[in-house]
Protein backbone atom coordinates (compact mmCIF):
# COMPACT_ATOMS: atom_id res chain seq x y z
CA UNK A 1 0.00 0.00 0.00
CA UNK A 2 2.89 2.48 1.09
CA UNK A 3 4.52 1.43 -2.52
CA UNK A 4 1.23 2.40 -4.41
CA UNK A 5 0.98 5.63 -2.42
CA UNK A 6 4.58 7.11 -3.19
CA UNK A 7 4.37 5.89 -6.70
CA UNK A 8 0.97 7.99 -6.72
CA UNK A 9 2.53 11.11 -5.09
CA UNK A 10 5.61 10.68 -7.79
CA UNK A 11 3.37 10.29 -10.64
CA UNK A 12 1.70 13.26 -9.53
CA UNK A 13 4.31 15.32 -9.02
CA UNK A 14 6.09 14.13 -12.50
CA UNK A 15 2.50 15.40 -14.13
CA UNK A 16 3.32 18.97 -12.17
CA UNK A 17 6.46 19.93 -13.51
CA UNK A 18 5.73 18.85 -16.92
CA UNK A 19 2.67 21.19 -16.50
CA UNK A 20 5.03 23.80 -15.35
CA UNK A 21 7.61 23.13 -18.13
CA UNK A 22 4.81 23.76 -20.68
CA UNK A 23 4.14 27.02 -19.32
CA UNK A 24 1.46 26.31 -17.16
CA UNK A 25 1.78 28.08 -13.50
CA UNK A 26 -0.31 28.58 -10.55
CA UNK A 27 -1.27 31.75 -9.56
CA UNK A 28 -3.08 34.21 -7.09
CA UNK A 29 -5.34 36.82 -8.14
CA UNK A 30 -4.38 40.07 -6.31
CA UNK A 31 -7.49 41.13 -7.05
CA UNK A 32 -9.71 38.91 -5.28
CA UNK A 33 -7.23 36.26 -4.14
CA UNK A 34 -8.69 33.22 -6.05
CA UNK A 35 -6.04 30.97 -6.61
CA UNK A 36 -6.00 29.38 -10.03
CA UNK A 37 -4.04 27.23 -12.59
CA UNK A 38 -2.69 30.13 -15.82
CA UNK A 39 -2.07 28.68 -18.76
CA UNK A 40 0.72 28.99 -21.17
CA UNK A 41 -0.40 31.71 -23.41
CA UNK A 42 1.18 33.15 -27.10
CA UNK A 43 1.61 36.53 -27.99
CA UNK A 44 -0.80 39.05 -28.17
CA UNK A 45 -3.19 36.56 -25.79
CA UNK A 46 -4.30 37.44 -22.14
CA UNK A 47 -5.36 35.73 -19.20
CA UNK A 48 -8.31 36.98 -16.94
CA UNK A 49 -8.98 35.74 -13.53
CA UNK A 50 -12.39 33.13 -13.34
CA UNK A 51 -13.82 34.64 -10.90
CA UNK A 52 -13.29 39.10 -10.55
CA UNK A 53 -11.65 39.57 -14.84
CA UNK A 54 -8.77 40.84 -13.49
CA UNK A 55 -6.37 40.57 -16.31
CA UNK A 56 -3.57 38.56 -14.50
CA UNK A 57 -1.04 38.36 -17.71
CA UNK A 58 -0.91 40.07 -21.26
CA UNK A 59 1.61 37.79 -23.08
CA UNK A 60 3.89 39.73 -25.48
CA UNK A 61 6.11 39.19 -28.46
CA UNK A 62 9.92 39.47 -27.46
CA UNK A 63 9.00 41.19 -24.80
CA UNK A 64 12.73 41.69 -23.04
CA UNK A 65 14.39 42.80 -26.46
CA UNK A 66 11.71 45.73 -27.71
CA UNK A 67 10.95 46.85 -23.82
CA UNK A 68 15.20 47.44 -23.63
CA UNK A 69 15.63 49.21 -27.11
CA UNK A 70 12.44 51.42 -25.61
CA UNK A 71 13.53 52.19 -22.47
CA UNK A 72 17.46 53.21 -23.47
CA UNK A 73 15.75 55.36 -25.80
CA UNK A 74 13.75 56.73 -23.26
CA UNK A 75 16.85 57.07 -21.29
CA UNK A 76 18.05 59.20 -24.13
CA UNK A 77 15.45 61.44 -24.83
CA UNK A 78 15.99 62.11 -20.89
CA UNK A 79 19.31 63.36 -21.54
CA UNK A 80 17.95 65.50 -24.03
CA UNK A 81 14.89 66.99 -21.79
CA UNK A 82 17.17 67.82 -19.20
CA UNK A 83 20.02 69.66 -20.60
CA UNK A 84 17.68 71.66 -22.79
CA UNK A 85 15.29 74.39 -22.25
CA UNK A 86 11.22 73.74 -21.82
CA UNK A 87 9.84 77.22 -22.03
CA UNK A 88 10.98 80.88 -22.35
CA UNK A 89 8.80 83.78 -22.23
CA UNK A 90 9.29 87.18 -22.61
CA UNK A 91 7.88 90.93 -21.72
CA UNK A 92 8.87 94.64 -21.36
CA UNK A 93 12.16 93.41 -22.76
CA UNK A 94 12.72 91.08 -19.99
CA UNK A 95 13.15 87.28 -20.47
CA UNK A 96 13.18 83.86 -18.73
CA UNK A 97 14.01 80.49 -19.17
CA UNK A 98 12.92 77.10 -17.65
CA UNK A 99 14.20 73.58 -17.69
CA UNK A 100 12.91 70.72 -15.84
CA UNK A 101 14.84 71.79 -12.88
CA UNK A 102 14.06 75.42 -12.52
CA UNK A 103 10.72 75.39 -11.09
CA UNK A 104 11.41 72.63 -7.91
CA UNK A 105 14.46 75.65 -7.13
CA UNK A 106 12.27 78.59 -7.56
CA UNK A 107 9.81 76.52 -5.08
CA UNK A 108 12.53 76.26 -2.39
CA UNK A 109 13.86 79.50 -2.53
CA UNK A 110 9.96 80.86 -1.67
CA UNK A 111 10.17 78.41 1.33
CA UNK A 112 8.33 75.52 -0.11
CA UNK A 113 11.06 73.18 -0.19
CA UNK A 114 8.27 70.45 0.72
CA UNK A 115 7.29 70.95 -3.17
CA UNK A 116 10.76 70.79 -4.40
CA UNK A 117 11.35 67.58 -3.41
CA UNK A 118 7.72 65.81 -4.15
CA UNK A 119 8.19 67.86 -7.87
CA UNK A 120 12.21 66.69 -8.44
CA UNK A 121 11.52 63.28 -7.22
CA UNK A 122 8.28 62.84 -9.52
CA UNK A 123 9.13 63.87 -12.65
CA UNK A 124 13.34 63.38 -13.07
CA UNK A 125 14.07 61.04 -9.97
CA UNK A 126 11.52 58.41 -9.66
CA UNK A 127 11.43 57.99 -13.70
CA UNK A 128 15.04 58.21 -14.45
CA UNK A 129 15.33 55.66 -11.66
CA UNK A 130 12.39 53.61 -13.46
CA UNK A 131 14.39 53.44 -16.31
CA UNK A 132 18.07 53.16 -15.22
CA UNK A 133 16.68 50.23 -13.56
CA UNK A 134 14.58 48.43 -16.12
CA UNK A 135 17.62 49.20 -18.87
CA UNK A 136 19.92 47.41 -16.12
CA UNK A 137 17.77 44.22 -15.56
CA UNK A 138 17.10 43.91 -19.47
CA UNK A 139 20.57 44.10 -20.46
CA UNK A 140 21.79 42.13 -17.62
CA UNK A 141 19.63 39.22 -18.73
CA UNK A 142 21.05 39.28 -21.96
CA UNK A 143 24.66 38.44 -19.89
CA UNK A 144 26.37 34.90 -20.39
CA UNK A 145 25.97 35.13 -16.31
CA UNK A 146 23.37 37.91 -15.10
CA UNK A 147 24.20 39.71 -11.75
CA UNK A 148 22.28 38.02 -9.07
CA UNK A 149 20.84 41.51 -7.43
CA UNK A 150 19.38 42.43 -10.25
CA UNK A 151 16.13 40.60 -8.73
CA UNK A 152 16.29 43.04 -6.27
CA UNK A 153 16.73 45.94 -8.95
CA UNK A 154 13.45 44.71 -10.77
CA UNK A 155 11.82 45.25 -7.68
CA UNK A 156 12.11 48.84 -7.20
CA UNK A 157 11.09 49.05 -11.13
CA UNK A 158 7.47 48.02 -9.30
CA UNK A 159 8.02 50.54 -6.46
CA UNK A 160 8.73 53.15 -8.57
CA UNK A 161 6.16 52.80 -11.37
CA UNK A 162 3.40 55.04 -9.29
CA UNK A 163 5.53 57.50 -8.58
CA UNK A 164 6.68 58.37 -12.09
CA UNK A 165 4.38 61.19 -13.47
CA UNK A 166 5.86 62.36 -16.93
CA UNK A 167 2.89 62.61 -18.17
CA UNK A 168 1.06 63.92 -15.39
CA UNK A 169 4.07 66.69 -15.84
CA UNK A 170 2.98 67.46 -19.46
CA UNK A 171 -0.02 67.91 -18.72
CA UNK A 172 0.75 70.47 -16.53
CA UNK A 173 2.75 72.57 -18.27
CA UNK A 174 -0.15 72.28 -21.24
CA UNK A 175 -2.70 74.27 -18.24
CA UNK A 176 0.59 76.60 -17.96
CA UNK A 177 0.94 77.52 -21.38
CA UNK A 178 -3.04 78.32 -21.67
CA UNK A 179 -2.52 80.60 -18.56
CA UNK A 180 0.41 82.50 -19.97
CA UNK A 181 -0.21 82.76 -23.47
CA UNK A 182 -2.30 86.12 -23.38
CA UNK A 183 0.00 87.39 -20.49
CA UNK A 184 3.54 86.80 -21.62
CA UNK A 185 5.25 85.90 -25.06
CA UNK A 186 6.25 82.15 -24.97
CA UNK A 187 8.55 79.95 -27.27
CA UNK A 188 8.44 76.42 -26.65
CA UNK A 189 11.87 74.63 -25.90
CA UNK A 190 13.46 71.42 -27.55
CA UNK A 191 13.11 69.75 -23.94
CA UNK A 192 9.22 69.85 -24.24
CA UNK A 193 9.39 68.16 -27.49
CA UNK A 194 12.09 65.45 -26.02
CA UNK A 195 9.43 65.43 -22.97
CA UNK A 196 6.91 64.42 -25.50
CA UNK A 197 8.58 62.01 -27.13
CA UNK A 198 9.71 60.76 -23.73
CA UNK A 199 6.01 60.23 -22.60
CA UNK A 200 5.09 58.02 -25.89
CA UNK A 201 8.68 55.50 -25.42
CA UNK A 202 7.37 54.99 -21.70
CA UNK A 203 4.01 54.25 -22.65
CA UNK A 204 5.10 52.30 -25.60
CA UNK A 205 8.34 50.17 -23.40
CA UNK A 206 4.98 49.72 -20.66
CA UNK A 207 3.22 47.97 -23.10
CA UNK A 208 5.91 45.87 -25.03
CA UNK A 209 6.57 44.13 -21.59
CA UNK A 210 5.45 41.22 -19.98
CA UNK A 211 6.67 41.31 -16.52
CA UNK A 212 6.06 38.21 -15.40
CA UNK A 213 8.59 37.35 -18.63
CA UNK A 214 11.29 39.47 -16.85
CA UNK A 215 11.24 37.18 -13.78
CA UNK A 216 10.72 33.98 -15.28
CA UNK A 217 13.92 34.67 -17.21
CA UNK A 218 15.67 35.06 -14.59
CA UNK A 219 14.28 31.74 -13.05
CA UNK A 220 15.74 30.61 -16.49
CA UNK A 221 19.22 31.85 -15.72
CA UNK A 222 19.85 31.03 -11.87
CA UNK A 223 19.03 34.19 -10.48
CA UNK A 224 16.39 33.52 -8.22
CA UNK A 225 17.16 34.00 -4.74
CA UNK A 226 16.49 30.13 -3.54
CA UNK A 227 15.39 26.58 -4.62
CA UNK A 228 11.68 26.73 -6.48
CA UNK A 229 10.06 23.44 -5.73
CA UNK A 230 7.29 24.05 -8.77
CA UNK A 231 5.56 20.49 -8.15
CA UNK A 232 5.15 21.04 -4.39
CA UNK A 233 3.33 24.18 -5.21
CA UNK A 234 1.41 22.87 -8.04
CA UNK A 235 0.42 20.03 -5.92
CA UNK A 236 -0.03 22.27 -2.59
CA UNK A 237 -3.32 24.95 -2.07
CA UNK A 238 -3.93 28.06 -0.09
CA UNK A 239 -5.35 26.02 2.84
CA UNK A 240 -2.00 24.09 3.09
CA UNK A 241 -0.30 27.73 3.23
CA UNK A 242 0.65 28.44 -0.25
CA UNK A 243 1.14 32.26 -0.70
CA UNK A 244 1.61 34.46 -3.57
CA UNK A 245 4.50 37.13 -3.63
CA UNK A 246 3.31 40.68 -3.60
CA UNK A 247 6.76 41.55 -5.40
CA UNK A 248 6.84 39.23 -7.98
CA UNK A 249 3.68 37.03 -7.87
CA UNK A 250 5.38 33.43 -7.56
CA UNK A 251 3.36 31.27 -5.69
CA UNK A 252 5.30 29.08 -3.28
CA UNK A 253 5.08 27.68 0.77
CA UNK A 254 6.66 29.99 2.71
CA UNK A 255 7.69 27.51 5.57
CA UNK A 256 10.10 25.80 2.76
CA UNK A 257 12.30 29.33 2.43
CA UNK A 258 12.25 30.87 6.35
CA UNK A 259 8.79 33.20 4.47
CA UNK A 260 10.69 34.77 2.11
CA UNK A 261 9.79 34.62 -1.83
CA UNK A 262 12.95 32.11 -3.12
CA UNK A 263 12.28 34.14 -6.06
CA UNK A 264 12.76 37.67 -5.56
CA UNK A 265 13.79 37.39 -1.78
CA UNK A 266 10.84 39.46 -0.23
CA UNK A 267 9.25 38.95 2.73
CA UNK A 268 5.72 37.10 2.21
CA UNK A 269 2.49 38.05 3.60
CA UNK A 270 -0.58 36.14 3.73
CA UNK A 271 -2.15 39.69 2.75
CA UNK A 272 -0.57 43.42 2.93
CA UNK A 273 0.37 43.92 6.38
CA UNK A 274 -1.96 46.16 8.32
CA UNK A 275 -3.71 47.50 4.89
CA UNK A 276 -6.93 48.73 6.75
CA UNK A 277 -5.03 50.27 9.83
CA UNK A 278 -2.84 52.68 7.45
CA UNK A 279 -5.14 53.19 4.94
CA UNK A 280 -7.73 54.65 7.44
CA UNK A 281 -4.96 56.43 9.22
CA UNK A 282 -3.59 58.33 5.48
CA UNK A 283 -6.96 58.73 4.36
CA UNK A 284 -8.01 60.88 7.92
CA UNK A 285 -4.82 62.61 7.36
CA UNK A 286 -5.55 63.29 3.42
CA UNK A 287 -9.47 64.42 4.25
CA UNK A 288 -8.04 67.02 6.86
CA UNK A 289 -5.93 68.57 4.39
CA UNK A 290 -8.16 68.78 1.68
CA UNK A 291 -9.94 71.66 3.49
CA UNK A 292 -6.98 74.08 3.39
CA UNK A 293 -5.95 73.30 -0.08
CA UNK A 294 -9.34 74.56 -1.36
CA UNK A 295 -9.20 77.51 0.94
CA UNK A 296 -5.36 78.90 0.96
CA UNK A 297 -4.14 79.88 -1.79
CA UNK A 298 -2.08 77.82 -4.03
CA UNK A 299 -0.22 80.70 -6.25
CA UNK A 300 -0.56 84.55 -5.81
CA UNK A 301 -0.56 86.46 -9.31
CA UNK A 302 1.18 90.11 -8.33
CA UNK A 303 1.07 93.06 -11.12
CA UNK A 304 2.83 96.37 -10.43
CA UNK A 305 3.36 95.53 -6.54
CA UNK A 306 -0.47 94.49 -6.29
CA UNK A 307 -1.04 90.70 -5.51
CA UNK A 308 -4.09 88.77 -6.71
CA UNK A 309 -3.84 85.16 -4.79
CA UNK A 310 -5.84 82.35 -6.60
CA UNK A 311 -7.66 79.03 -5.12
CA UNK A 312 -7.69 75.79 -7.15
CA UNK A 313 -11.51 77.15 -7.69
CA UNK A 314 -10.33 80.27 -8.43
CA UNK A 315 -8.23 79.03 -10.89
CA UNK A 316 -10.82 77.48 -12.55
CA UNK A 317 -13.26 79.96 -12.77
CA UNK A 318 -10.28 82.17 -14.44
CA UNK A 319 -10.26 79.78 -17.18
CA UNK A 320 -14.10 79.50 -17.42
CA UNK A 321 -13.71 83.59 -17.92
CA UNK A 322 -11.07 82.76 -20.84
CA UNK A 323 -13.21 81.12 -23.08
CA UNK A 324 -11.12 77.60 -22.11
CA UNK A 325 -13.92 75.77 -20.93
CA UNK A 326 -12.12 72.02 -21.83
CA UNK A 327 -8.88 72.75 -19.67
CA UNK A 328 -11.35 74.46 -17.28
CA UNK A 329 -13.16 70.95 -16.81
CA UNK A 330 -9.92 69.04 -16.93
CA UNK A 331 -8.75 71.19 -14.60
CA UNK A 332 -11.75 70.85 -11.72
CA UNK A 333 -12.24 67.04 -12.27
CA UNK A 334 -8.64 66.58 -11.36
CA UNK A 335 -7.68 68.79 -8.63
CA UNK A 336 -10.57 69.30 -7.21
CA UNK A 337 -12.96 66.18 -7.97
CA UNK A 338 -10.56 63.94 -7.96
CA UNK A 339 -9.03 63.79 -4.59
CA UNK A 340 -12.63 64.45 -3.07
CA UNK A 341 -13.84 61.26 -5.11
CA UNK A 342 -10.71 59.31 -4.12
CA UNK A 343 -11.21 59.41 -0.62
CA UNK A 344 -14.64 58.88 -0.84
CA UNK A 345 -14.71 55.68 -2.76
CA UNK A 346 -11.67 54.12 -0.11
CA UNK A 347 -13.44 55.09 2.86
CA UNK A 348 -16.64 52.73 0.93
CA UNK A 349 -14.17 49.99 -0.04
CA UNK A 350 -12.63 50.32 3.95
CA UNK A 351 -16.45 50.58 5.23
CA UNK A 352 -17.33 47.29 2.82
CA UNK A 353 -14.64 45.39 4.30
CA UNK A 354 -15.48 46.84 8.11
CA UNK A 355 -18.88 45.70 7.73
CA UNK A 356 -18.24 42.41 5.35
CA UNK A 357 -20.60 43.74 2.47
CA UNK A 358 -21.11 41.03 -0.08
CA UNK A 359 -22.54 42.32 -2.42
CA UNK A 360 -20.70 43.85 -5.75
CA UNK A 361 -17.40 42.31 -4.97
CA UNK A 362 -16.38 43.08 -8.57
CA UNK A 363 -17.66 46.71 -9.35
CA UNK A 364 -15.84 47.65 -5.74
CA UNK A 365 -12.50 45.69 -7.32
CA UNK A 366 -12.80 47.96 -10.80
CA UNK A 367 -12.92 50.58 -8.53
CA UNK A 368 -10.06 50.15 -6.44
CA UNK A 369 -8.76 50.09 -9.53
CA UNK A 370 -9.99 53.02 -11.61
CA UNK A 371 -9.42 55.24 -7.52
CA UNK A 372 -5.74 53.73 -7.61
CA UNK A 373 -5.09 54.84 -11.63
CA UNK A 374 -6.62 58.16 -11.14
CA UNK A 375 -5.45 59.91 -8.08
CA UNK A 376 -1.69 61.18 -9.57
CA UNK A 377 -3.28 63.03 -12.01
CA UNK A 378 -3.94 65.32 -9.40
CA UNK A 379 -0.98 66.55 -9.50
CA UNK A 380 -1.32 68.56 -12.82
CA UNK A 381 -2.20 71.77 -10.45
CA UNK A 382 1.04 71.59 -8.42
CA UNK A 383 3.45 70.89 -11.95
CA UNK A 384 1.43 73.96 -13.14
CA UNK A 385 1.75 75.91 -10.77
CA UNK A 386 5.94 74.84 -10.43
CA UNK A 387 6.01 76.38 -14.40
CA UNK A 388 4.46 79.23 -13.81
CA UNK A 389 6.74 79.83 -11.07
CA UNK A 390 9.76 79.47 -12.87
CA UNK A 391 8.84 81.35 -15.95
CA UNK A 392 7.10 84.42 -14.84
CA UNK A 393 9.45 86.40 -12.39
CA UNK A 394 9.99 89.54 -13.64
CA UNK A 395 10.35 91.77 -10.78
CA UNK A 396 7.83 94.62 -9.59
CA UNK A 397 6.78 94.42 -13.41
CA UNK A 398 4.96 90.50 -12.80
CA UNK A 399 5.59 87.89 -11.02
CA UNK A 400 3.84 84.34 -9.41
CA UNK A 401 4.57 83.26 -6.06
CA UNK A 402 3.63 79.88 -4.37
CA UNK A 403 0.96 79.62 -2.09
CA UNK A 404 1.09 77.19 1.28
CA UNK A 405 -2.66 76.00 0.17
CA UNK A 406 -0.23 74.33 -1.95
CA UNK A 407 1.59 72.54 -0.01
CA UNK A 408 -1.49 70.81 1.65
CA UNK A 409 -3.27 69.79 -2.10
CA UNK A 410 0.17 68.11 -2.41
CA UNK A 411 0.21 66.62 0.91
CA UNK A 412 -3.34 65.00 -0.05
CA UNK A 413 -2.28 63.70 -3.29
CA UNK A 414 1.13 61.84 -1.90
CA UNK A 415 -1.30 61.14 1.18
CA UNK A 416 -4.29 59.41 -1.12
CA UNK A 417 -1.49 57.36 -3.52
CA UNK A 418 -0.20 55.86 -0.55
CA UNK A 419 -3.66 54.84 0.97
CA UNK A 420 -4.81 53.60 -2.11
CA UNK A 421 -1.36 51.96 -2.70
CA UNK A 422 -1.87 49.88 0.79
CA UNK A 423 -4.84 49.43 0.31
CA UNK A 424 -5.38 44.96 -0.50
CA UNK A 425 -8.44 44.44 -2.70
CA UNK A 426 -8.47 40.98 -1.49
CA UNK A 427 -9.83 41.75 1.73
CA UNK A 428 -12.97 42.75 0.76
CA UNK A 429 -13.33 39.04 -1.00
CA UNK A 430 -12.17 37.76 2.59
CA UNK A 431 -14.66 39.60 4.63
CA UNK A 432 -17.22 38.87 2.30
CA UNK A 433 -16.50 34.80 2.64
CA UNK A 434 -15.18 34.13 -0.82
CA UNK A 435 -11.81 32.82 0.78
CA UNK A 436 -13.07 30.57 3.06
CA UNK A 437 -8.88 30.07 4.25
CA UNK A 438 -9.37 33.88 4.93
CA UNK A 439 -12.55 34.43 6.64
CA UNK A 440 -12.22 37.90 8.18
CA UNK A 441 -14.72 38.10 11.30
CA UNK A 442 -16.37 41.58 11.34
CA UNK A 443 -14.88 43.78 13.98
């Protein structure tokens, strides 16, 4: 009987890493945390979870080759945005000129150095970072022997992705050039067409890769940071405490590899640790700032020693005024709708999963979704207001200056990425009883 039985568990396990060495893989949604078998897929084919529609994988044609010839061009066009001018403007005979880097140092030298670093790190840091690191992984895969930390380097790439607003950025100087068109005379630079550019390689090296390709590649080439054991997690389920990475999405047992991924070597969790606790705590924080940043000021306009200061509502309405009724709308749906909608719809996914709501379990997913996606667009005010800063200082004649309301519409932004961003979707499928291994009790 014991000879029947292991030649059972060896046949079965045989059957699992042929299954694996076909392509096949077991996964987690991190969606609703349904754990289920994905199939080996061609390109141009995706994969959608059974039960949410998550899309858990969007398979790709050479998808390490085309996203590293993207991304060093990116890298390039960079160079390019940052050694050249974006704007200059002229008036009375005076003029002024402004690269990527002069508005975050006009910020700190009016006192808001709080802006100059959330402005530097989001639109040259946090994507030259982005890239640096992607090019690094790509081309270090391509190595007869690929540096071992460059698991660890892939990982920031997912750390970083939220945080790099480029086009967020463009945006924003669009909204500046509407404002300062009838005041000032304006020539466009060579860096806003490099930023341009820039924006349509990221978007395009985004959607060349698979990422899931990036990491089994290095699986491939003896990166990985321990022993996989792919037919004791095929043959293993959630209730026998098989886990999912929230780095790199490998399923595996954590008791096998002291609970760290032997992938990517993070730390695994059964779920985000203490999602609701600091997403309740940021999202207090975030709605007691968004009262001052629609009542301070977030620039003041001054004319001939005479200072006008504007609201985000007064900047609006000044638009309205102009005849610019679309950039008037985009305008008040982001930074002001946007943010109040934001925390809004997480304090209803927070209350669902307080109060283990089951109803709509996927139309509250799609939008923890579409409130995750959405929120850093709110930043176009504070990248507007960081060009007009730069560009129009022209003494007693006209000049901007910063406001502190803008400080605290900045503080809600960061404030609402980071709820949302610690925020686990899966919980509401956990209150709710989907998971029965996860049965949250009501509190």
């Amino acid at each position: 009987m014991s000879g029947g039985t292991a030649t059972a568990a060896d046949l079965a396990r045989t059957m699992a890493l042929e299954a694996w060495r076909t392509g096949s893989r077991l996964c987690e949604c991190s969606s609703c945390g349904q754990f289920q078998r994905l199939p080996s897929l061609v390109p141009g084919q995706s994969a959608r979870c059974i039960r949410c529609d998550t899309v858990l994988r969007r398979a790709r044609i050479d998808p390490l080759g085309r996203a590293l010839a993207l991304n060093l061009a990116a890298l390039s066009l960079f160079a390019v945005a940052c050694l050249m001018t974006l704007m200059t403007v002229s008036t009375a005979g005076m003029v002024r000129h402004a690269s990527l880097f002069s508005g975050p140092i006009d910020m700190g030298r009016s006192g808001l150095w709080e802006l100059t670093i959330v402005v530097m790190f989001t639109t040259v840091i946090a994507p030259v970072a982005k890239l640096s690191c992607m090019t690094y992984v790509l081309a270090g895969l391509r190595l007869p022997r690929p540096p071992r930390h460059v698991r660890r380097v892939y990982a920031w790439v997912e750390h970083l992705r939220p945080w790099s607003m480029v086009e967020v950025f463009l945006l924003g100087v669009l909204v500046a050039y509407t404002k300062l068109i009838d005041l000032v005379h304006i020539e466009l630079g060579i860096a806003l067409y490099a930023m341009g550019l820039l924006m349509l390689t990221m978007i395009a090296a985004e959607a060349v890769l698979d990422r899931q390709a990036v990491w089994e590649e290095m699986e491939r080439r003896g990166v990985p940071h321990g022993d996989i054991d792919h037919a004791a997690t095929a043959l293993a389920s959630s209730a026998e405490g098989a886990l999912s990475c929230h780095t790199c999405g490998l399923v595996s047992l954590p008791h096998d590899h002291d609970d760290h991924c032997p992938r990517c070597g993070s730390h695994l969790h059964v779920r985000k640790p203490n999602a609701m606790g600091r997403a309740v705590a940021l999202l207090i924080a975030a709605a007691i700032l968004y009262v001052p940043a629609n009542v301070y000021p977030v620039l003041q306009f001054i004319q001939l020693g005479s200072g006008q200061p504007s609201t985000i509502l007064g900047g609006v309405v000044e638009l309205l005024d102009g005849g610019m009724w679309p950039l008037a709308l985009l305008v008040f749906f982001a930074s002001v709708a946007v943010p109040m909608l934001k925390i809004m719809g997480l304090a209803l996914l927070l209350l669902s999963v307080r109060f283990a709501w089951t109803s709509r379990l996927r139309d509250r997913t799609r939008l923890y979704f579409a409130v995750n996606a959405i929120g850093r667009w709110s930043m176009i005010d504070i990248f507007m207001e960081t060009i007009l800063v730069a560009l129009v200082r022209f003494g007693s004649v006209v000049s901007i200056e910063p406001g502190m309301g803008a400080i605290a519409f900045c503080g809600v932004v960061i404030l609402t990425m980071f709820a949302a961003e610690g925020f686990d979707p899966r919980l509401m499928w956990d209150a709710a009883g989907e998971n029965d291994h996860m049965r949250v009790e009501p509190r």
